[in-house]
Protein backbone atom coordinates (compact mmCIF):
# COMPACT_ATOMS: atom_id res chain seq x y z
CA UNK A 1 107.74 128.83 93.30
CA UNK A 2 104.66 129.64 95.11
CA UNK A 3 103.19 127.77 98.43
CA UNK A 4 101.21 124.71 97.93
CA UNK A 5 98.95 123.73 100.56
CA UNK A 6 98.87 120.22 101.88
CA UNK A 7 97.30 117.74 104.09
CA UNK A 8 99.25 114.62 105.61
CA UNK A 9 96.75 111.82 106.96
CA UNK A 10 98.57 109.80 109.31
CA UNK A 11 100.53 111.56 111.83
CA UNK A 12 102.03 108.50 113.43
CA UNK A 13 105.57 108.28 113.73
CA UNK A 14 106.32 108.70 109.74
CA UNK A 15 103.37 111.12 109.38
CA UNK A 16 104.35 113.44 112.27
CA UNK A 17 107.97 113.94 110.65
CA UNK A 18 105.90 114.42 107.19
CA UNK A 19 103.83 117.00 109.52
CA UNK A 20 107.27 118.41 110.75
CA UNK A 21 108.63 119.14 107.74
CA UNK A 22 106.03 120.52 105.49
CA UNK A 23 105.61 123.32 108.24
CA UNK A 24 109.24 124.20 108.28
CA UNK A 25 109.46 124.45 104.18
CA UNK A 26 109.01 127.85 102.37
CA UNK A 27 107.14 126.28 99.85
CA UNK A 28 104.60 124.51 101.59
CA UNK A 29 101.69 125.78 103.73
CA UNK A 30 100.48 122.91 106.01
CA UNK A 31 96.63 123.60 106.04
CA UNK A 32 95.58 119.99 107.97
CA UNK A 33 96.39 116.63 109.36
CA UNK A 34 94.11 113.49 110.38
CA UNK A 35 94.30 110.59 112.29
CA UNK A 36 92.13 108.16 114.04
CA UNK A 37 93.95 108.83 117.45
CA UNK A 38 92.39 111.84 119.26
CA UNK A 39 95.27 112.78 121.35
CA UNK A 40 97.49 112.28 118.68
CA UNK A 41 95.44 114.29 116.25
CA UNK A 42 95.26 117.31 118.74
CA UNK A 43 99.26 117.06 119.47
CA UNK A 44 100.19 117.17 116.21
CA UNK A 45 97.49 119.62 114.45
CA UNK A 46 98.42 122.15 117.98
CA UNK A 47 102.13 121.95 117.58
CA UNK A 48 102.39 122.65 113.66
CA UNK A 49 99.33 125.00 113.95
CA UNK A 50 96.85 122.66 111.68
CA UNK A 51 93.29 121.99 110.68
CA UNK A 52 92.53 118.65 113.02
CA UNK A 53 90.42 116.37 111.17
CA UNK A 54 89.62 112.73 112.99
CA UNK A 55 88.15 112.18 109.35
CA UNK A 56 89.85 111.82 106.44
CA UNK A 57 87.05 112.33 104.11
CA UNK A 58 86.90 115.92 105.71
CA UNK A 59 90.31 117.23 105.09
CA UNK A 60 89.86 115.77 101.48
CA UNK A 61 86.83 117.87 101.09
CA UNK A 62 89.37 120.61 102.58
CA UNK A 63 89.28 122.93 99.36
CA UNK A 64 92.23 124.71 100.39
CA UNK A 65 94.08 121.41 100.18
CA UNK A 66 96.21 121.09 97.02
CA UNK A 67 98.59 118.15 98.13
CA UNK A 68 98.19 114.80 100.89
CA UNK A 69 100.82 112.82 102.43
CA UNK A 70 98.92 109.29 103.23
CA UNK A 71 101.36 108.20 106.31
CA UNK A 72 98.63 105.44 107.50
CA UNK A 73 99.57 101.78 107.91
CA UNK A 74 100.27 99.64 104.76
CA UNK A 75 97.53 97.97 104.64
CA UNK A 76 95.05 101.55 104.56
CA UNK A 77 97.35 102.90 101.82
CA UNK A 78 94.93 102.18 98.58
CA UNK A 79 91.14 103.34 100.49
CA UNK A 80 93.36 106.69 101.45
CA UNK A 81 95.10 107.15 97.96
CA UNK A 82 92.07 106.05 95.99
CA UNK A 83 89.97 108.29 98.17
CA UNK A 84 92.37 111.49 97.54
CA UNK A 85 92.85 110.86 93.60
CA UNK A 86 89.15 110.84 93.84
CA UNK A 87 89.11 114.16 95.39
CA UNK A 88 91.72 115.65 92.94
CA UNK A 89 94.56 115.70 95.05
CA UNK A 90 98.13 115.35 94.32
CA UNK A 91 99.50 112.06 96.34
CA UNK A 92 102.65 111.15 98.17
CA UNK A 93 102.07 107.77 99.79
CA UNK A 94 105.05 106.30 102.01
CA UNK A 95 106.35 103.09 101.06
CA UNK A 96 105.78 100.32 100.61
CA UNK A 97 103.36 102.27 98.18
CA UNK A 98 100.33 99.31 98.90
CA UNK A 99 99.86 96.23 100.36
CA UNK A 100 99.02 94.28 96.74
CA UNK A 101 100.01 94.46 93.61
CA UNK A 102 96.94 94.70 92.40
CA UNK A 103 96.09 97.98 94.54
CA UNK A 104 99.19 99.59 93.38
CA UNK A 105 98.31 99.41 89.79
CA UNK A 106 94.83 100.46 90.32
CA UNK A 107 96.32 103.74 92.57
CA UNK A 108 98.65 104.20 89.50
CA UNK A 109 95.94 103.81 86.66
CA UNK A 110 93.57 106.49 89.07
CA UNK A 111 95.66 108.96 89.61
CA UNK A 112 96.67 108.83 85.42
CA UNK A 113 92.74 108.94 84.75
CA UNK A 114 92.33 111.87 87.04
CA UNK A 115 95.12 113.97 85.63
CA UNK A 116 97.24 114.58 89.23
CA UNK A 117 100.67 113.19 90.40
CA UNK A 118 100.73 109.97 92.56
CA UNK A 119 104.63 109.17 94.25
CA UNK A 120 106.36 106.83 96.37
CA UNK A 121 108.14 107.74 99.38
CA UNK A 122 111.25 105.79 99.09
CA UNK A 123 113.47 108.20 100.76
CA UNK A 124 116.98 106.65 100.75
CA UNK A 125 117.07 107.78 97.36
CA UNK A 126 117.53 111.51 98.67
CA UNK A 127 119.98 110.00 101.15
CA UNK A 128 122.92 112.55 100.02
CA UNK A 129 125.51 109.57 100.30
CA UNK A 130 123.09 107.33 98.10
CA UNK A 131 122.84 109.91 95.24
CA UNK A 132 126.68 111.02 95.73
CA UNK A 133 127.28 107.02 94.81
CA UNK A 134 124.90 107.12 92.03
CA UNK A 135 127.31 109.67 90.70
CA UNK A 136 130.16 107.78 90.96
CA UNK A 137 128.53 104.76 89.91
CA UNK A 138 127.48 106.50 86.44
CA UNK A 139 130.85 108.42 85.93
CA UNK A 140 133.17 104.91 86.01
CA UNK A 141 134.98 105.42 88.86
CA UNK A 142 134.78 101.81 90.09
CA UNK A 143 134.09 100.86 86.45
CA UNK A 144 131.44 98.21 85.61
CA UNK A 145 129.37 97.45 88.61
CA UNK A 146 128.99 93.78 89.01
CA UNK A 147 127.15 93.49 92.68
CA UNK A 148 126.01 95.14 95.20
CA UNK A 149 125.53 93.73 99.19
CA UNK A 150 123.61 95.40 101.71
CA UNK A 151 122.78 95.15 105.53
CA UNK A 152 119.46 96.73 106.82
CA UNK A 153 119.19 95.86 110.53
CA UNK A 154 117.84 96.54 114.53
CA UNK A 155 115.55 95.96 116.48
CA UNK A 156 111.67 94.92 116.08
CA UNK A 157 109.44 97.93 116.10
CA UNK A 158 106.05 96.99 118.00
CA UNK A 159 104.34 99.91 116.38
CA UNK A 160 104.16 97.45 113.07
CA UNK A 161 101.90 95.23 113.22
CA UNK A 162 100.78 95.01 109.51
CA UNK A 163 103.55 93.89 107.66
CA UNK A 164 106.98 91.67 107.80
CA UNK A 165 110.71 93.08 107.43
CA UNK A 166 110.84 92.83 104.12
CA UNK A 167 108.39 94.95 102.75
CA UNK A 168 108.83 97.21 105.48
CA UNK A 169 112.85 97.51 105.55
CA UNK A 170 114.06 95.60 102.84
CA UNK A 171 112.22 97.67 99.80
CA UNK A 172 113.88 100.12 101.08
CA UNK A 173 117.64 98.48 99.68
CA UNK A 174 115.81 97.09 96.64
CA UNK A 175 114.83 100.04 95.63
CA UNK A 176 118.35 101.96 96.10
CA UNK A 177 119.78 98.92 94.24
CA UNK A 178 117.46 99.58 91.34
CA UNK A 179 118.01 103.10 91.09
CA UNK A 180 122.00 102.57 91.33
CA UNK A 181 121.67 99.95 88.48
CA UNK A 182 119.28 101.31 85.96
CA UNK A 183 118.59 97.45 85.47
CA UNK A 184 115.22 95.86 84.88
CA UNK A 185 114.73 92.56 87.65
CA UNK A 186 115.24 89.07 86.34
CA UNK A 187 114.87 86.83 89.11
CA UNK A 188 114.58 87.25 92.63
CA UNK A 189 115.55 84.44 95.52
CA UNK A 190 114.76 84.50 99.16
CA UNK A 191 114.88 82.86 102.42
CA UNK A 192 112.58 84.26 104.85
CA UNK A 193 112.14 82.95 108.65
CA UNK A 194 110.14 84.18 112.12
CA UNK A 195 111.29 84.24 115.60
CA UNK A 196 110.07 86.53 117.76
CA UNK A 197 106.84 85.38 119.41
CA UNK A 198 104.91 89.03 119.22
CA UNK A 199 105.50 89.22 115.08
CA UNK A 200 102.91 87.32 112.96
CA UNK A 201 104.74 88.38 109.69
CA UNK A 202 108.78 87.19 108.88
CA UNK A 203 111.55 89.23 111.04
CA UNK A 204 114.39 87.86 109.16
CA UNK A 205 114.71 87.51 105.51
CA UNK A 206 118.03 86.88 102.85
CA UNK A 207 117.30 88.22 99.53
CA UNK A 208 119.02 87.37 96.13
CA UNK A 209 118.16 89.59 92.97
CA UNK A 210 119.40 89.00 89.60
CA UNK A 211 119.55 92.05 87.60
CA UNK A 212 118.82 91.61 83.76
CA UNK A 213 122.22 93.44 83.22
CA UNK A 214 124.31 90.77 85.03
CA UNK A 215 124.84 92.64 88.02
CA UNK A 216 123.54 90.53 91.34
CA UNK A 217 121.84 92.35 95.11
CA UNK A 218 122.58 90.54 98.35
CA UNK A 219 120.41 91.79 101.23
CA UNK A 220 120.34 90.91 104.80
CA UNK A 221 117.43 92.49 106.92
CA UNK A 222 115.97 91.39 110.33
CA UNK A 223 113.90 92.74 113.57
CA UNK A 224 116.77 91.03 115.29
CA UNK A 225 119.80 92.78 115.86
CA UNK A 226 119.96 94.84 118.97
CA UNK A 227 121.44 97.97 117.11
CA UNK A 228 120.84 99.50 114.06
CA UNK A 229 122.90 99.25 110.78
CA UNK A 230 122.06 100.84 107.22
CA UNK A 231 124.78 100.29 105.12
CA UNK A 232 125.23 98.97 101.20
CA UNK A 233 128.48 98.03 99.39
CA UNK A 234 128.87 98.31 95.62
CA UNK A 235 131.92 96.35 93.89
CA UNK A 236 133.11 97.53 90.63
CA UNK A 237 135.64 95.99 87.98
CA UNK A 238 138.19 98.89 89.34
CA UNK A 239 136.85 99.50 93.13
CA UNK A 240 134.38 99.06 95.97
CA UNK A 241 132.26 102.12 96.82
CA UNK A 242 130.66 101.86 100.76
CA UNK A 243 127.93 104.11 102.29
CA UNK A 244 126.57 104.26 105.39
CA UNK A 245 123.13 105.62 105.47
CA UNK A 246 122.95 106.79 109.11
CA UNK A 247 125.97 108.63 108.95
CA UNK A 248 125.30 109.60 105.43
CA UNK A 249 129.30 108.33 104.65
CA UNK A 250 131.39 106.98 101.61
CA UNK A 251 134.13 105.41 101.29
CA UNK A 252 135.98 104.31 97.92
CA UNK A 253 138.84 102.12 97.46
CA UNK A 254 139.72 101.86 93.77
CA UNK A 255 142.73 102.16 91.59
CA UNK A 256 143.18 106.04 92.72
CA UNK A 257 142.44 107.45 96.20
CA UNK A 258 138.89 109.34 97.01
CA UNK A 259 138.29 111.63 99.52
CA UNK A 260 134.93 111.84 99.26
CA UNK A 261 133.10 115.14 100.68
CA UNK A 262 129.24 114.59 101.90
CA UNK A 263 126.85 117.95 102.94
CA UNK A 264 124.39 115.96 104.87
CA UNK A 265 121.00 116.55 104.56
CA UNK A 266 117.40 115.32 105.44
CA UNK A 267 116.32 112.84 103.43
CA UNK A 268 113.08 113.39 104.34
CA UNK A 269 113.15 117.12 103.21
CA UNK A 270 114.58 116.86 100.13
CA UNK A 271 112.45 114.08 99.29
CA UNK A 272 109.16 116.58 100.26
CA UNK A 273 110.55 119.61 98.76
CA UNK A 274 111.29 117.80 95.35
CA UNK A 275 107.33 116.72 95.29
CA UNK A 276 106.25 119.92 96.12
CA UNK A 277 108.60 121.17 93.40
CA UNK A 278 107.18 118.56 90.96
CA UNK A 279 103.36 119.20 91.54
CA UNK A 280 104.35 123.45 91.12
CA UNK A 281 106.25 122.67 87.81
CA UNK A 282 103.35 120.10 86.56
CA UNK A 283 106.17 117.36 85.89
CA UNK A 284 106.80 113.49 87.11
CA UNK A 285 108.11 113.35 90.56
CA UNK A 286 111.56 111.70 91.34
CA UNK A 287 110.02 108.68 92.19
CA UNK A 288 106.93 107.80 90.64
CA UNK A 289 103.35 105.52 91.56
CA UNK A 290 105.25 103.24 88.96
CA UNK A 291 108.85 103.08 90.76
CA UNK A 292 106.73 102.01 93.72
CA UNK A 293 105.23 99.43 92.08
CA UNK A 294 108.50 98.14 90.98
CA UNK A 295 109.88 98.39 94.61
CA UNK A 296 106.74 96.03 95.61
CA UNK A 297 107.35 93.54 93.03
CA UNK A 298 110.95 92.75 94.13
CA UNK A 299 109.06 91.46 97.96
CA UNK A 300 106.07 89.89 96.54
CA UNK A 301 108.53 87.97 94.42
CA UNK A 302 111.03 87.88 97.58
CA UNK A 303 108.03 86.54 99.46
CA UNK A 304 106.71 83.90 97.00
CA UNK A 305 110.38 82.64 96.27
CA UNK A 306 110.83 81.89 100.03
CA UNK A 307 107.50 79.99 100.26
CA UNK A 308 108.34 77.79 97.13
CA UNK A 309 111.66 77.72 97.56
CA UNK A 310 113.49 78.93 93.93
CA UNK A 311 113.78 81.95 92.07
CA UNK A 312 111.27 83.97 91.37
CA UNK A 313 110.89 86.48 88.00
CA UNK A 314 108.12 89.19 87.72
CA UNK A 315 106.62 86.79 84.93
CA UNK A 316 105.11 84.54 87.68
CA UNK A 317 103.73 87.19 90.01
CA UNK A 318 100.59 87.17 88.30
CA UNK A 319 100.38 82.88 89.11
């Protein structure tokens, strides 16, 4: 496969690991990186040997440039997308993959127009223990799956200011519970609360979702918790399979003992690598603009349930 060249615009904390990675790959030259902070520009464009541009617009007019990484805060996602797809560029935007629904199908309809590949960075699903349970989910081993409960928790992050914890932590659970499904959403039900004095947005939120198959997702996320935990549970008919996403861990209990082997791996770089491998092979990436968009409308719907209080289907997202 031959070397692609990319950008990444944002070199925050997400964009600086994007920034990290892409210069470590074989497959990937990194030709540039942006941001609006000058020191953290320089740093980042010094130490991974990069073009510095304080302007997007320049390192999309970069023609070198083949790929970009938008890293920027939620709420920038569609003017940096929009602007890329414009350019001709193949886009991975972190999650949540836009603030709105509306600028998520827009991004989606853009980059189909245009003719280049637009994905979501939802990286758990290259968590090796997450795709190891996929596995076992689809080859019976804890037979029909009939829920799923997961914990997403630590401490609040200052750095975010745009955005509550659920579309910045708990998408990230909704979306796992999705792809370990392979169930459309019926209803989704929430409770969502705030606490801490320096968050505008909710730092606590229970979610509920219905799958149309019958199978139910519990998830508990908050900025509260002094220490982190990533974990999800999936009961079975014949077993309970358990992963722990910071160890990158299963566990099984089921009719028959599992000793269950995990390589662990970067998320992160296998999540890269498999875009880069997409755009060089002209094919869909893992996750796509649309799986994104899917991931978004479990929190709006999260986030309008808690405000009036019942279940929420995608049907009434467009009230």
């Amino acid at each position: 496969m031959k070397n692609i060249n990319v950008g990444v615009i944002g070199v925050g904390a997400m964009g600086y690991n994007h920034a990290r990675v892409y210069y470590k790959l074989e497959n990937a030259n990194l030709i540039a990186v942006s941001d609006v902070s000058e020191n953290t520009l320089n740093k980042v464009a010094t130490k991974f040997d990069a073009k510095p541009y304080a302007d997007y617009e320049d390192l999309l007019n970069d023609p070198e440039i083949e790929v970009v990484n938008v890293c920027v805060p939620t709420t920038f996602h569609h003017d940096a997308v929009m602007a890329a797809i414009e350019h001709g560029k193949h886009v991975l935007v972190e999650k949540p993959i836009a603030f709105s629904l509306e600028e998520a199908e827009e991004m989606i309809q853009a980059a189909h127009d245009k003719g280049v590949l637009l994905a979501t960075g939802h990286v758990e699903r290259f968590n090796p223990a997450v795709q190891k349970a996929k596995e076992l989910i689809d080859n019976d081993v804890i037979g029909d799956v009939v829920s799923a409960s997961a914990k997403r928790v630590g401490p609040y992050p200052p750095r975010i200011r745009d955005v509550g914890v659920a579309i910045d932590l708990a998408i990230h659970d909704l979306d796992v519970m999705y792809y370990l499904f392979d169930q459309d959403v019926k209803q989704v039900y929430a409770t969502m609360g705030s606490i801490l004095e320096d968050c505008e947005y909710e730092d606590h939120a229970e979610i509920m979702v219905n799958f149309a198959g019958g199978t139910t997702g519990m998830l508990e996320v908050n900025w509260l918790t002094p220490y982190k935990r990533r974990e999800i549970s999936i009961t079975g008919t014949d077993g309970i399979i358990s992963v722990d996403y910071i160890d990158q861990s299963i566990d099984v209990h089921g009719k028959f003992a599992q000793d269950i082997q995990i390589e662990h791996k970067e998320p992160l770089k296998e999540e890269l690598s498999s875009f880069l491998d997409a755009v060089a092979n002209n094919k869909q990436p893992v996750i796509t603009g649309e799986d994104g968009l899917n991931a978004l409308k479990m929190v709006i719907a999260a986030d309008k349930s808690s405000r009036v209080q019942r279940p929420i289907s995608f049907d009434e997202l467009e009230d």
